[in-house]
C-alpha atoms as a PDB file:
ATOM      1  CA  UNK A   1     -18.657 -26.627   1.547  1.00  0.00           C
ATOM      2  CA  UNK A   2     -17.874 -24.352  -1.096  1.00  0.00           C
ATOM      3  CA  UNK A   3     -14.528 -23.192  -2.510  1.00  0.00           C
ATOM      4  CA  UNK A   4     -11.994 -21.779  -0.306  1.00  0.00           C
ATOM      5  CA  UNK A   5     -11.486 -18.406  -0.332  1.00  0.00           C
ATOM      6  CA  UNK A   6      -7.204 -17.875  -0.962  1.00  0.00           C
ATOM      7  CA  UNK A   7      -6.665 -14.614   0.431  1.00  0.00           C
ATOM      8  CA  UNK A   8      -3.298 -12.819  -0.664  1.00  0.00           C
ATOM      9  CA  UNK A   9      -1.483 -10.761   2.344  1.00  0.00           C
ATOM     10  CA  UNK A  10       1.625  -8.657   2.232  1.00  0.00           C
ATOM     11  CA  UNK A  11       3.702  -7.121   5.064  1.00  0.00           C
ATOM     12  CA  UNK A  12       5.613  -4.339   2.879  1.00  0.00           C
ATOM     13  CA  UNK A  13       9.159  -4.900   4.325  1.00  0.00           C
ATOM     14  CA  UNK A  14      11.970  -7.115   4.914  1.00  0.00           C
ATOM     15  CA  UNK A  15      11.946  -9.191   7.489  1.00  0.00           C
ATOM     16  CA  UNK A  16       7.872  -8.725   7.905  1.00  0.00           C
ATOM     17  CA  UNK A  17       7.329 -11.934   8.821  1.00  0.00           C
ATOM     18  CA  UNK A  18      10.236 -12.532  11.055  1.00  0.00           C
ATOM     19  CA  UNK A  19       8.837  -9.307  13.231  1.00  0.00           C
ATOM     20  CA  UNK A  20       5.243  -8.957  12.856  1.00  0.00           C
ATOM     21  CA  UNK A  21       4.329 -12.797  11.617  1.00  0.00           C
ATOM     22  CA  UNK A  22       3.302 -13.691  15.183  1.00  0.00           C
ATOM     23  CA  UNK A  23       1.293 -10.029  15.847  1.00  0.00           C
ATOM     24  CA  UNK A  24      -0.413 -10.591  12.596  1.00  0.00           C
ATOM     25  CA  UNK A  25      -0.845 -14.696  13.176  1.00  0.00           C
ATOM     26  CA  UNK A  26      -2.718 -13.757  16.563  1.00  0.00           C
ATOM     27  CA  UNK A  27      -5.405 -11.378  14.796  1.00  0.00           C
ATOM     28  CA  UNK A  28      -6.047 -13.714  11.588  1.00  0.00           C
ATOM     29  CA  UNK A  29      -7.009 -16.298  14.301  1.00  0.00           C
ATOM     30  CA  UNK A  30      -9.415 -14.085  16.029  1.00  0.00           C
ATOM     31  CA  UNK A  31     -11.461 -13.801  12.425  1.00  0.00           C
ATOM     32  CA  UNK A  32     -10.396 -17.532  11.069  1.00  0.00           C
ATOM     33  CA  UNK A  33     -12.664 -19.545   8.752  1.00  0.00           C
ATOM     34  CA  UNK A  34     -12.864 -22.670   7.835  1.00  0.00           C
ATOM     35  CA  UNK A  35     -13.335 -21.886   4.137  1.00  0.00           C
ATOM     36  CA  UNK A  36     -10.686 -18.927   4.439  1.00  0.00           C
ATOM     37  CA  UNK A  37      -7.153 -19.389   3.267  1.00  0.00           C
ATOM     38  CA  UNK A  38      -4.525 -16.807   4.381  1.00  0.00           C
ATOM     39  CA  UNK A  39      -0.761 -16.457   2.899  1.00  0.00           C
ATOM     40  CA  UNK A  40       1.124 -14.406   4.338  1.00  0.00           C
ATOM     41  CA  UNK A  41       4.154 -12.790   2.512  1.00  0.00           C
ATOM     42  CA  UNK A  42       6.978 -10.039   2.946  1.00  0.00           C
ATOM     43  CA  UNK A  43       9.316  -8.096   1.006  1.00  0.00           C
ATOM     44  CA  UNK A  44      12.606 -10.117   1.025  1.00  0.00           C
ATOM     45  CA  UNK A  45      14.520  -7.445  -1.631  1.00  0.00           C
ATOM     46  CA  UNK A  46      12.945  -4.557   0.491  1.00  0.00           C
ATOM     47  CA  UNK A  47      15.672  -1.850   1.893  1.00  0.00           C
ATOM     48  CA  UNK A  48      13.840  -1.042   5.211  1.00  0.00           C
ATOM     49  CA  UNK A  49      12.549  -3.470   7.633  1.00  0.00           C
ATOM     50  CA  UNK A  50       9.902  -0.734   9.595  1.00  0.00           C
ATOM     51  CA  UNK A  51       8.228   2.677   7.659  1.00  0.00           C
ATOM     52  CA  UNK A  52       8.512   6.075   9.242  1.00  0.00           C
ATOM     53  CA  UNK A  53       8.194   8.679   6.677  1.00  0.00           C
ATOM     54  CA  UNK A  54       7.192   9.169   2.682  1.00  0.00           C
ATOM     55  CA  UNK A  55      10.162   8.286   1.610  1.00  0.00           C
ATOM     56  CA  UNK A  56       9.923   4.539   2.842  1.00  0.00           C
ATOM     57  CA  UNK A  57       6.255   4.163   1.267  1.00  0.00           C
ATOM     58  CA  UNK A  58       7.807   5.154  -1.952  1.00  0.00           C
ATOM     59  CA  UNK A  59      10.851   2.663  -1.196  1.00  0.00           C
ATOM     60  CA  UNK A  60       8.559   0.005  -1.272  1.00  0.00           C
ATOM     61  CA  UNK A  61       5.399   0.627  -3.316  1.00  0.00           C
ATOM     62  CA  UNK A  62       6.447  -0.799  -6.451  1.00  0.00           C
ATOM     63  CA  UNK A  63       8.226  -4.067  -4.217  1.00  0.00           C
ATOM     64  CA  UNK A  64       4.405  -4.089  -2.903  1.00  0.00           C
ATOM     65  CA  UNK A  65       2.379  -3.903  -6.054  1.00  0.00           C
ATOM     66  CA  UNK A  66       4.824  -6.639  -7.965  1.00  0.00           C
ATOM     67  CA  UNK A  67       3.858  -8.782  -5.057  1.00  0.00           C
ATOM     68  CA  UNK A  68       0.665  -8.197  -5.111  1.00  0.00           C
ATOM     69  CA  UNK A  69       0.706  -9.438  -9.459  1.00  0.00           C
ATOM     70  CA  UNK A  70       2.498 -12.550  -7.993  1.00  0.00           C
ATOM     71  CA  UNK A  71      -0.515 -13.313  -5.873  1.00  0.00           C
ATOM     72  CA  UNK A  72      -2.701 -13.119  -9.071  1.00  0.00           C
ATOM     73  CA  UNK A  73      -0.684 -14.855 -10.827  1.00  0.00           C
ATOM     74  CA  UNK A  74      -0.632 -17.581  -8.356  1.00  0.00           C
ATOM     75  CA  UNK A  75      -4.703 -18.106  -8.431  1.00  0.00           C
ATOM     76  CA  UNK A  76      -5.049 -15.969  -5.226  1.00  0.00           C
ATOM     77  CA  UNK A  77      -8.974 -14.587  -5.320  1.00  0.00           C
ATOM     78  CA  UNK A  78      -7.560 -11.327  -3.193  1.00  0.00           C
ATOM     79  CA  UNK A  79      -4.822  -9.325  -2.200  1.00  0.00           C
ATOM     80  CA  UNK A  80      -4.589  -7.295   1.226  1.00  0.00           C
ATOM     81  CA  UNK A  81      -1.592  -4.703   0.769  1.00  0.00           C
ATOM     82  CA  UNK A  82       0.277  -3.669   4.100  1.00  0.00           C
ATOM     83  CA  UNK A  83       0.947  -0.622   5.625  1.00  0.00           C
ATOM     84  CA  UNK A  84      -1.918   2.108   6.987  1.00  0.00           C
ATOM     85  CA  UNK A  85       0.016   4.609   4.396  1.00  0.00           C
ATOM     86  CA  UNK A  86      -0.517   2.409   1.431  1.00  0.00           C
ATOM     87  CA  UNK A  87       2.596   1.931  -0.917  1.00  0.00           C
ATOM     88  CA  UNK A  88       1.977   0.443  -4.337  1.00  0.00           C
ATOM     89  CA  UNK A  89      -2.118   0.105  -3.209  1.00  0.00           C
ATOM     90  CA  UNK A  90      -3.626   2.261  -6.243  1.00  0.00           C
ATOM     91  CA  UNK A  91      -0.595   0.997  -9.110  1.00  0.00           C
ATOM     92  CA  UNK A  92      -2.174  -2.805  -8.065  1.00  0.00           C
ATOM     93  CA  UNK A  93      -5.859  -1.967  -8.675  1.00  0.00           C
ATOM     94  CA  UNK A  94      -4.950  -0.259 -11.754  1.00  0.00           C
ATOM     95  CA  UNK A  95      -2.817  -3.538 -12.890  1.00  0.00           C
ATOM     96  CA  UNK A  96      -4.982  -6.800 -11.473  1.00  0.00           C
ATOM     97  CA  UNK A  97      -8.705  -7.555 -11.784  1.00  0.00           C
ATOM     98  CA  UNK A  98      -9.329  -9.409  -8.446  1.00  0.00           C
ATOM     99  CA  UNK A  99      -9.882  -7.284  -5.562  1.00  0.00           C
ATOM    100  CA  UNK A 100      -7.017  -5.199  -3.811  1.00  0.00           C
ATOM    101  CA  UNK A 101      -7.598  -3.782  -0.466  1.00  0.00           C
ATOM    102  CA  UNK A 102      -5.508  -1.533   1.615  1.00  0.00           C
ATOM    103  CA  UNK A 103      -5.810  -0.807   4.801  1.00  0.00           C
ATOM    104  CA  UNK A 104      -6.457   2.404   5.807  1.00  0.00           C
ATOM    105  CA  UNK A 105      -9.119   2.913   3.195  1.00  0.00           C
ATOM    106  CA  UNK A 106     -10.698  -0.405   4.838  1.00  0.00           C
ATOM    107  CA  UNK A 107     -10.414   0.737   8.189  1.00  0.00           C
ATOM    108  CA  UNK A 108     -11.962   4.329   7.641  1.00  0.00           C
ATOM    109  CA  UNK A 109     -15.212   2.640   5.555  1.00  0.00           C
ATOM    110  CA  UNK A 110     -15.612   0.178   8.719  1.00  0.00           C
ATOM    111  CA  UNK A 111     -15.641   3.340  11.044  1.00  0.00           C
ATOM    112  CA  UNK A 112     -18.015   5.324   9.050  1.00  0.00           C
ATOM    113  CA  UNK A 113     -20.508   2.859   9.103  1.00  0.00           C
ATOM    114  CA  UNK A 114     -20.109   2.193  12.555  1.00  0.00           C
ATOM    115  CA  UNK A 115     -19.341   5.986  13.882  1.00  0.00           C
ATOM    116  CA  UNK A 116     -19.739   9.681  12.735  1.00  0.00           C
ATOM    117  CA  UNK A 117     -16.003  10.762  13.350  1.00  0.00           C
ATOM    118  CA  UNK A 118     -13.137   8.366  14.062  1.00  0.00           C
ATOM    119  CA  UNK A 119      -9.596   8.958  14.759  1.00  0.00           C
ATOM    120  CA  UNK A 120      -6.383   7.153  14.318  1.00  0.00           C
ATOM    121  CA  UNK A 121      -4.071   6.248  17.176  1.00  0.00           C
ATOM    122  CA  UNK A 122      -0.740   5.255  16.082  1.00  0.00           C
ATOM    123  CA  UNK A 123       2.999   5.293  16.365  1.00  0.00           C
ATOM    124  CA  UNK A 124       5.354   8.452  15.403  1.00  0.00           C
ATOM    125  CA  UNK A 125       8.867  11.255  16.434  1.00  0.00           C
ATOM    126  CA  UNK A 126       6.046  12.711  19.361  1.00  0.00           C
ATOM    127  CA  UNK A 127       3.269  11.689  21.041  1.00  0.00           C
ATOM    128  CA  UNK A 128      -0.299  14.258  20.842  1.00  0.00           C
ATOM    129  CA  UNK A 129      -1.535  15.423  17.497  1.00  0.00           C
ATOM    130  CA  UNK A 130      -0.284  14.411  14.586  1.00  0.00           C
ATOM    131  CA  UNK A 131      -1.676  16.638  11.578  1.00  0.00           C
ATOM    132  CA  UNK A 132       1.044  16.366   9.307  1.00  0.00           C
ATOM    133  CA  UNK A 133       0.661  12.440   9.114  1.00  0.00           C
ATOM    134  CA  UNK A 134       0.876  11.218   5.433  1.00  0.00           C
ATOM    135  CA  UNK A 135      -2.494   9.503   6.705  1.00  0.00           C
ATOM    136  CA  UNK A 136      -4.163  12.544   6.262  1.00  0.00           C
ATOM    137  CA  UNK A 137      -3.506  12.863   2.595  1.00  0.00           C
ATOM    138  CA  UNK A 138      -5.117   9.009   2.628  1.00  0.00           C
ATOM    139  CA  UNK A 139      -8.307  10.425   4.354  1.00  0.00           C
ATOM    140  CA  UNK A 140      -8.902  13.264   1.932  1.00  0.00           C
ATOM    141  CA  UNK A 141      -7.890  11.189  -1.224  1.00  0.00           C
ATOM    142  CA  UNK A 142     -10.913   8.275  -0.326  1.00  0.00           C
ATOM    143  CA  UNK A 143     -13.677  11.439   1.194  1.00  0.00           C
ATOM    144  CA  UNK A 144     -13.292  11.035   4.631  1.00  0.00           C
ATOM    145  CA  UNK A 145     -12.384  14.439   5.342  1.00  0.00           C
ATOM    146  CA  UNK A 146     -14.975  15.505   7.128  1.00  0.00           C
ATOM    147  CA  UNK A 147     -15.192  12.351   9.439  1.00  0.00           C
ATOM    148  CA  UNK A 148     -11.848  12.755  10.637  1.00  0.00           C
ATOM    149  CA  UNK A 149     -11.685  13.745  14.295  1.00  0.00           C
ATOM    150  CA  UNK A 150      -7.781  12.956  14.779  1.00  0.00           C
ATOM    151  CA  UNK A 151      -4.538  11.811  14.171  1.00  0.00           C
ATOM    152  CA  UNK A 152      -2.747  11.045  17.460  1.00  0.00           C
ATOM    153  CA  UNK A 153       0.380   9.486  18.197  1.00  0.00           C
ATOM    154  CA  UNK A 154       2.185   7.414  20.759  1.00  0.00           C
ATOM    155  CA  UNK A 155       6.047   7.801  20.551  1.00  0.00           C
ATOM    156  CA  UNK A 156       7.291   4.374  18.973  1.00  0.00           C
ATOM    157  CA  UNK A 157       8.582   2.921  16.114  1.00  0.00           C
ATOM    158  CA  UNK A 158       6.855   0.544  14.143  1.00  0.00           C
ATOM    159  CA  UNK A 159       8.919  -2.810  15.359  1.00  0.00           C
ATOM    160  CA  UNK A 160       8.433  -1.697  19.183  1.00  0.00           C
ATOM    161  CA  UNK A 161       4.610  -2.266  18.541  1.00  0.00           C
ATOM    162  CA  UNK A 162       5.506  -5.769  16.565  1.00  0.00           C
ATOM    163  CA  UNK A 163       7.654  -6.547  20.100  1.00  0.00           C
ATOM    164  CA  UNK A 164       4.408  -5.622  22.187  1.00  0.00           C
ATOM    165  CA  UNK A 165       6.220  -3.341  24.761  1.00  0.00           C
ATOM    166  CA  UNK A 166       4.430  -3.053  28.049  1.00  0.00           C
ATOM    167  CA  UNK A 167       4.132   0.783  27.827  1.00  0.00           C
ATOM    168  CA  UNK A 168       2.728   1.149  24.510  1.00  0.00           C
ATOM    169  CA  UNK A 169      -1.029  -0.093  25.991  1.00  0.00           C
ATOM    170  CA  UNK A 170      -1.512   2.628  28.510  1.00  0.00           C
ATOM    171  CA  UNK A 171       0.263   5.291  25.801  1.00  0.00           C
ATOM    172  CA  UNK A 172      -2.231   4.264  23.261  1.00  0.00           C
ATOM    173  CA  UNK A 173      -4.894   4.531  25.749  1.00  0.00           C
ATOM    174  CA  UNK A 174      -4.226   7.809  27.262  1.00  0.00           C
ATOM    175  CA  UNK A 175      -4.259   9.338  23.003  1.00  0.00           C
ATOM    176  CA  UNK A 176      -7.259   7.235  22.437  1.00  0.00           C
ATOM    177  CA  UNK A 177      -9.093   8.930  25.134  1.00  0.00           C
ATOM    178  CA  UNK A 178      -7.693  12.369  24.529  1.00  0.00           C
ATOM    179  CA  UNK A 179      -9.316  11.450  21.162  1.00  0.00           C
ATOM    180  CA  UNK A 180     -12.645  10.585  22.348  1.00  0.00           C
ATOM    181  CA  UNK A 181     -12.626  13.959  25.003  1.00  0.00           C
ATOM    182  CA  UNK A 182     -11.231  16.753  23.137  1.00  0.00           C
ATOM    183  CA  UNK A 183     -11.158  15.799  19.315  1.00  0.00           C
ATOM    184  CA  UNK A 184     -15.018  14.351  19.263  1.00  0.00           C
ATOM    185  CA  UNK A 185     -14.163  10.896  18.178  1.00  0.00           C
ATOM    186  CA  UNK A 186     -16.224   7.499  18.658  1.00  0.00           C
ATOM    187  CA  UNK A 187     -14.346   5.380  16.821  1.00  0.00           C
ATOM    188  CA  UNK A 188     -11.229   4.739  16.935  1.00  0.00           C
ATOM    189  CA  UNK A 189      -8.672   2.917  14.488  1.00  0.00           C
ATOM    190  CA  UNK A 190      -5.722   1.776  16.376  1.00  0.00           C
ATOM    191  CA  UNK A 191      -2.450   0.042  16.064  1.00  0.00           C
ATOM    192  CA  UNK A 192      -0.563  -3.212  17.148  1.00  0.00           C
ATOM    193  CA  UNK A 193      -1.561  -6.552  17.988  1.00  0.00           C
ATOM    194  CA  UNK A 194      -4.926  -8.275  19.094  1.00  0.00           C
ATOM    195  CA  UNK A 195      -4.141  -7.753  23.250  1.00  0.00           C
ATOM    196  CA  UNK A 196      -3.859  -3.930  22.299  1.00  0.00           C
ATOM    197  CA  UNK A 197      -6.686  -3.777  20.532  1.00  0.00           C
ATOM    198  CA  UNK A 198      -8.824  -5.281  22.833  1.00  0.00           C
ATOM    199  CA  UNK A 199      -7.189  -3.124  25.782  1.00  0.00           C
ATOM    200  CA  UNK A 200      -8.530  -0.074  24.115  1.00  0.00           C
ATOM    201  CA  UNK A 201     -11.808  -1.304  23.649  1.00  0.00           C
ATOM    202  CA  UNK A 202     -12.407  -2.843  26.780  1.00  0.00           C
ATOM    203  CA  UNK A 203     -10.977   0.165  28.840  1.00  0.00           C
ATOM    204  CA  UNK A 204     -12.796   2.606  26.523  1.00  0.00           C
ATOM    205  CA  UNK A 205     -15.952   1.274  25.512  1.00  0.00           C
ATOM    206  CA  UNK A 206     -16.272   2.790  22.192  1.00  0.00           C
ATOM    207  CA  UNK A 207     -15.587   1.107  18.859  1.00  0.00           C
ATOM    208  CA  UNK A 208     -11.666   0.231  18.658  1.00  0.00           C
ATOM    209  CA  UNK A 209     -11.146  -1.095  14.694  1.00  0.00           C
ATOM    210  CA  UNK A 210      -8.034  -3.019  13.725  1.00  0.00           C
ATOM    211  CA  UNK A 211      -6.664  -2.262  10.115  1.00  0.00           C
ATOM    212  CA  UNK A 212      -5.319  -5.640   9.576  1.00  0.00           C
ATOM    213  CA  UNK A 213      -8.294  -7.046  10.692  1.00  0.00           C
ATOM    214  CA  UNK A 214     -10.585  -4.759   8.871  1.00  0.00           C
ATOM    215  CA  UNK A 215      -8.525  -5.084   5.348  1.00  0.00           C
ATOM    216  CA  UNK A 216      -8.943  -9.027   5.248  1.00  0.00           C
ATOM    217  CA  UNK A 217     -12.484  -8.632   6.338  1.00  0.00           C
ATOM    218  CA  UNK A 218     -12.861  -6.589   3.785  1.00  0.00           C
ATOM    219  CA  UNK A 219     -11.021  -8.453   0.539  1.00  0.00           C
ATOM    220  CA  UNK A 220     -13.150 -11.923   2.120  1.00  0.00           C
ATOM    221  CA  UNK A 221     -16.267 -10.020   1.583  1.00  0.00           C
ATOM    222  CA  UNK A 222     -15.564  -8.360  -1.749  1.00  0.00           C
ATOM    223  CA  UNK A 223     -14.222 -12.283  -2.594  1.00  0.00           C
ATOM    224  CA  UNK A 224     -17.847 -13.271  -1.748  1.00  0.00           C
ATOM    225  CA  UNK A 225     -19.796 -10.759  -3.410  1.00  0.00           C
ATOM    226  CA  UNK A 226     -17.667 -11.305  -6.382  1.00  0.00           C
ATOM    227  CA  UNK A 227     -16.210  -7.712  -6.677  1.00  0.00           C
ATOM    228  CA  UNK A 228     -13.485  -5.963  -7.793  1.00  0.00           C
ATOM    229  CA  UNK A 229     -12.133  -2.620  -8.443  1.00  0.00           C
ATOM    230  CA  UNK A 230     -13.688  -1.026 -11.319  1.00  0.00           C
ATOM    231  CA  UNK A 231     -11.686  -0.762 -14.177  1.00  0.00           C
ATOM    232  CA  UNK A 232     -13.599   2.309 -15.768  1.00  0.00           C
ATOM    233  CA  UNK A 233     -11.874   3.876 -12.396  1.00  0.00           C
ATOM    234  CA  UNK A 234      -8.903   1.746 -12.387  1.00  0.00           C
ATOM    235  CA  UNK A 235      -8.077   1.385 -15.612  1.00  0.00           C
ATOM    236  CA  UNK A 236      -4.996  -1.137 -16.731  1.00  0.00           C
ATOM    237  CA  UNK A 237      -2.241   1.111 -18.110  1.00  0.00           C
ATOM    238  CA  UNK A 238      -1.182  -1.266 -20.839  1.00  0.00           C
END
């Protein structure tokens, strides 16, 4: 066997592992590997315990990226940063040399290779369309604009998807499938834990990705193919 694979992953808030350590436990197992080593990590000094809005991403981006230099600092070959909106993901590739991987920009490369237009379905104030999503700004900042079918949301809060409420299944199901019918998507990138993502799949048949699954997925194979960010594009700031 070769060396193990040490695989850096932070939940942005306080109390991260507390609510979402099981959630996240239960989807690392679906993917575990015997030469894969997984620490997971949360915010501690972090003011928020869920994020809902701009102003929490920015709360906790630099909390995220300081993490994320701890990892490297602690011999960690990767770091997977939490959160689908990203705080402190683009400050840690600029700072640290091995690999940084968030998730939303994971998640949209596994459904372009595997679709023409995905959307998200996630949690927010209303449930339908959700155009003024800061995930938007994420889709046009990596290219993905014109693969974007959708935003859609399910009325929750972040922590009510961590607790795995009953109702949140069929309410991700119905947006899913409004999704796939009127907004022309065929893949979908969904929220929650490992039951909920197979629900959708199973009930939909199309493509249902997972962006904690598809972030470490992605960081193990970068760790294999031994690469990194580019520094010409992410250059250290000194």
């Amino acid at each position: 066997m070769g060396k193990t694979i040490r695989i850096y992953k932070i939940l942005p808030v306080a109390d991260g592992i507390k609510n979402w350590g099981k959630v996240h436990e239960e989807l690392l197992a679906s993917i575990e590997q015997p030469d894969v080593e997984i620490t997971q990590v949360d915010l501690p000094t972090a003011p928020i315990t869920e994020i809902k809005s701009q102003y929490h991403t920015e709360l906790v981006a630099n909390l995220q990226t300081l993490e994320a230099v701890k990892g490297a600092e602690a011999g960690y070959d990767g770091v997977v940063m939490g959160c689908l909106d990203e705080p402190g993901v683009a400050a840690a590739k600029e700072l640290l040399t091995i690999p940084i991987v968030g998730q939303a920009e994971a998640s949209m490369h596994y459904a372009s290779i595997i679709g023409r237009r995905f959307s998200f379905v996630k949690g927010g104030e209303h449930t339908g369309l959700g155009w003024g999503d800061l995930i938007v700004d994420l889709v046009h900042k990596y290219g993905f604009g014109s693969k974007l079918a959708s935003v859609r949301h399910v009325v929750a809060r972040p922590l009510q998807f961590a607790a795995q409420k009953d109702a949140l299944p069929n309410a991700m199901l119905e947006q899913a499938r409004r999704a796939i019918e009127d907004d022309g998507a065929d893949v979908i990138i969904g929220y929650g834990g490992l039951d909920v993502i197979n629900y959708l799949q199973d009930q939909l048949g199309y493509p249902v990705i997972s962006p904690i699954l598809a972030s470490v997925m992605m960081i193990e194979s970068l760790v294999r193919l031994n690469l990194s960010q580019s520094k010409h594009a992410f250059p250290n700031p000194g």
